[in-house]
Structures are given as C-alpha cells and as structure tokens.
Protein backbone atom coordinates (compact mmCIF):
# COMPACT_ATOMS: atom_id res chain seq x y z
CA UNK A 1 -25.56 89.24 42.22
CA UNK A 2 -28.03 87.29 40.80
CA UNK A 3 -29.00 87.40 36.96
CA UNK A 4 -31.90 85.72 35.25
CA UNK A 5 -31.57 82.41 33.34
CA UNK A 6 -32.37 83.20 29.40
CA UNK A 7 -35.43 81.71 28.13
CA UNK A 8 -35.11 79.22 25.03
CA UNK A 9 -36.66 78.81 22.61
CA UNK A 10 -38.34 75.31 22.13
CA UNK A 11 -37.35 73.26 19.23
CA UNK A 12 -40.04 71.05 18.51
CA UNK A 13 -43.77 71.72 18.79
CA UNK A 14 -45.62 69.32 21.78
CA UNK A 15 -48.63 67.09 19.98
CA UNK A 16 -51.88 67.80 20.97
CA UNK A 17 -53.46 66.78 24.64
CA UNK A 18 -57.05 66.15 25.61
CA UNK A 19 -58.29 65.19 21.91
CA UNK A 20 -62.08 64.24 22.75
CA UNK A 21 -64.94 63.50 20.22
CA UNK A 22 -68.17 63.84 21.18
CA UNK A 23 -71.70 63.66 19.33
CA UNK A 24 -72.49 66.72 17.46
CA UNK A 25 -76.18 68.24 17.08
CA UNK A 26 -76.55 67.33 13.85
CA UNK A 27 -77.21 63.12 12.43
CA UNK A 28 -73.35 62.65 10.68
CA UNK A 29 -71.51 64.72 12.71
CA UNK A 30 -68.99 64.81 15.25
CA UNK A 31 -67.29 67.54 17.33
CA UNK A 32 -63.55 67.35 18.02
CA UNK A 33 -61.81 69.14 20.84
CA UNK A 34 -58.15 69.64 22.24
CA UNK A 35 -55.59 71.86 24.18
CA UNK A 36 -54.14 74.62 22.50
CA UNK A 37 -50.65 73.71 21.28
CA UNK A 38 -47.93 76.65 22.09
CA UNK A 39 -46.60 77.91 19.01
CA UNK A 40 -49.05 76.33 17.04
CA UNK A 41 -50.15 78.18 13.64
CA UNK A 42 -52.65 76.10 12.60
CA UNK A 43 -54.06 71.98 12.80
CA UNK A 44 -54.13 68.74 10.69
CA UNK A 45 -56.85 66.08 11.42
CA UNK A 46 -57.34 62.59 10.52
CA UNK A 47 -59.70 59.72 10.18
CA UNK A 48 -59.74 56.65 10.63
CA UNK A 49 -62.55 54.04 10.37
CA UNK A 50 -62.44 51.22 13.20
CA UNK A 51 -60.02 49.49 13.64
CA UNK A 52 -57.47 52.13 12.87
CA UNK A 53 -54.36 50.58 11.17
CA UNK A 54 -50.88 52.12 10.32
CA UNK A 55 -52.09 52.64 6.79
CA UNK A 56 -55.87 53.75 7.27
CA UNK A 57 -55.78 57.31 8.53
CA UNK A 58 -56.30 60.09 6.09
CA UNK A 59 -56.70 63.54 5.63
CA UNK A 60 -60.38 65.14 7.44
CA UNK A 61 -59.33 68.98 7.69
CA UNK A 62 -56.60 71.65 8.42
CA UNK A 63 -57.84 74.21 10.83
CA UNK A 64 -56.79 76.88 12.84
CA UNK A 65 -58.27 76.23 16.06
CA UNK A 66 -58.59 73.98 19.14
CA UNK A 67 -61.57 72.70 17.65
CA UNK A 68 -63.56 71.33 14.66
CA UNK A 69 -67.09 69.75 14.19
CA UNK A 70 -66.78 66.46 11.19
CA UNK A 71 -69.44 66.49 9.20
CA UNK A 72 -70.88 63.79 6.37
CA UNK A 73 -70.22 60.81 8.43
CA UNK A 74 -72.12 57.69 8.40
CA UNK A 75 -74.24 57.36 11.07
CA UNK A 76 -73.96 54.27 13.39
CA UNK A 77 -70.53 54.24 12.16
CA UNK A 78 -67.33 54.32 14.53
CA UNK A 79 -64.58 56.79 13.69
CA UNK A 80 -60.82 57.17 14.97
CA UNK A 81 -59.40 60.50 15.00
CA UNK A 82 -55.84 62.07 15.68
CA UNK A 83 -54.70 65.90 15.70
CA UNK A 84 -50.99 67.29 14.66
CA UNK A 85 -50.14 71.21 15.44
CA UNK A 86 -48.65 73.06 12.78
CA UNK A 87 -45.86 75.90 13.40
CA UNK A 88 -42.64 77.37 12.25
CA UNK A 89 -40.80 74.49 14.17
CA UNK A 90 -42.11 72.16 11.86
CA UNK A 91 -45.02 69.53 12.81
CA UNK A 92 -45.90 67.77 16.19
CA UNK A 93 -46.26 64.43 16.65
CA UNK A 94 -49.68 62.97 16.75
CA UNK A 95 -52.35 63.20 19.96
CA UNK A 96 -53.58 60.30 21.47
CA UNK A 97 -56.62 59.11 18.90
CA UNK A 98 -59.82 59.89 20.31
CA UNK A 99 -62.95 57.79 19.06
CA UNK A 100 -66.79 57.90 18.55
CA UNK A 101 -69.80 56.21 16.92
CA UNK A 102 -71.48 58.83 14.31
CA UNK A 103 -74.86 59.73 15.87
C-alpha cells in the first residue's frame, strides 16, 4: 500500500527571477517586470544610480504585482534596480539587479 508523501510548507520565500527594465512610453520612465513569487503578498523595489554600491540603493515603491512602471527619472540617466517579495514567511532575498538608461 502506497500513501502519499505530505506536502510542506516552504519556509522562506524564493527572490524574484527574470527582473527586466525596459524603456517606458513616456520621457522619465521605466517599466519593471518579474516572475511571480509563490506566496508572495506584495513587492519592495529599489534604486540605484550607476554604479550601484552596497550603500546606494533606496526605497522606489511597494507594490502588489509582478510589475511596476518608474516614473520621474532623469532622462539619459542609468538606473540599477532590484525586487524583494513580501509574505507571511518574512522577506526574500533580493533578484538579480536589472538596469537601464532613462529614455
């Protein structure tokens, strides 16, 4: 007799994948995109200006979704970004940063 293995629960949540930045339609703006975290309630993103250092990124937005366009940048400018998910197990670690110039 067979019986099924119990499913457990994770204990940590898995940072963000696929974190790409790409121009947005608007002069200042850029438009952020990334998987969908499992268990994830919500997002935090941050900025960095080039080059990114340990003590340069700061707070752009919390969201709730897979996605968010930046706006009020500088254009010509190059920004770093990075993405945490947010759950009951606490926070991720950071995604890979993903980078862009400001159209």
């Amino acid at each position: 007799m067979q019986t099924k293995a119990l499913r457990t629960a994770p204990s940590t949540l898995t940072a963000p994948e696929a974190l790409s930045a790409t121009a947005g339609n608007h002069e200042g703006t850029i438009k952020l995109i990334w998987k969908k975290v499992e268990n994830s309630r919500s997002y935090i993103i941050q900025i960095s200006s080039d080059p990114p250092g340990v003590d340069s990124w700061g707070h752009a937005e919390t969201v709730t979704v897979a996605r968010k366009t930046i706006r009020n940048l500088t254009s010509g400018k190059k920004y770093w970004f990075r993405v945490a998910a947010i759950g009951s197990l606490g926070q991720s670690g950071w995604s890979e940063p993903a980078t862009k110039i400001a159209p």
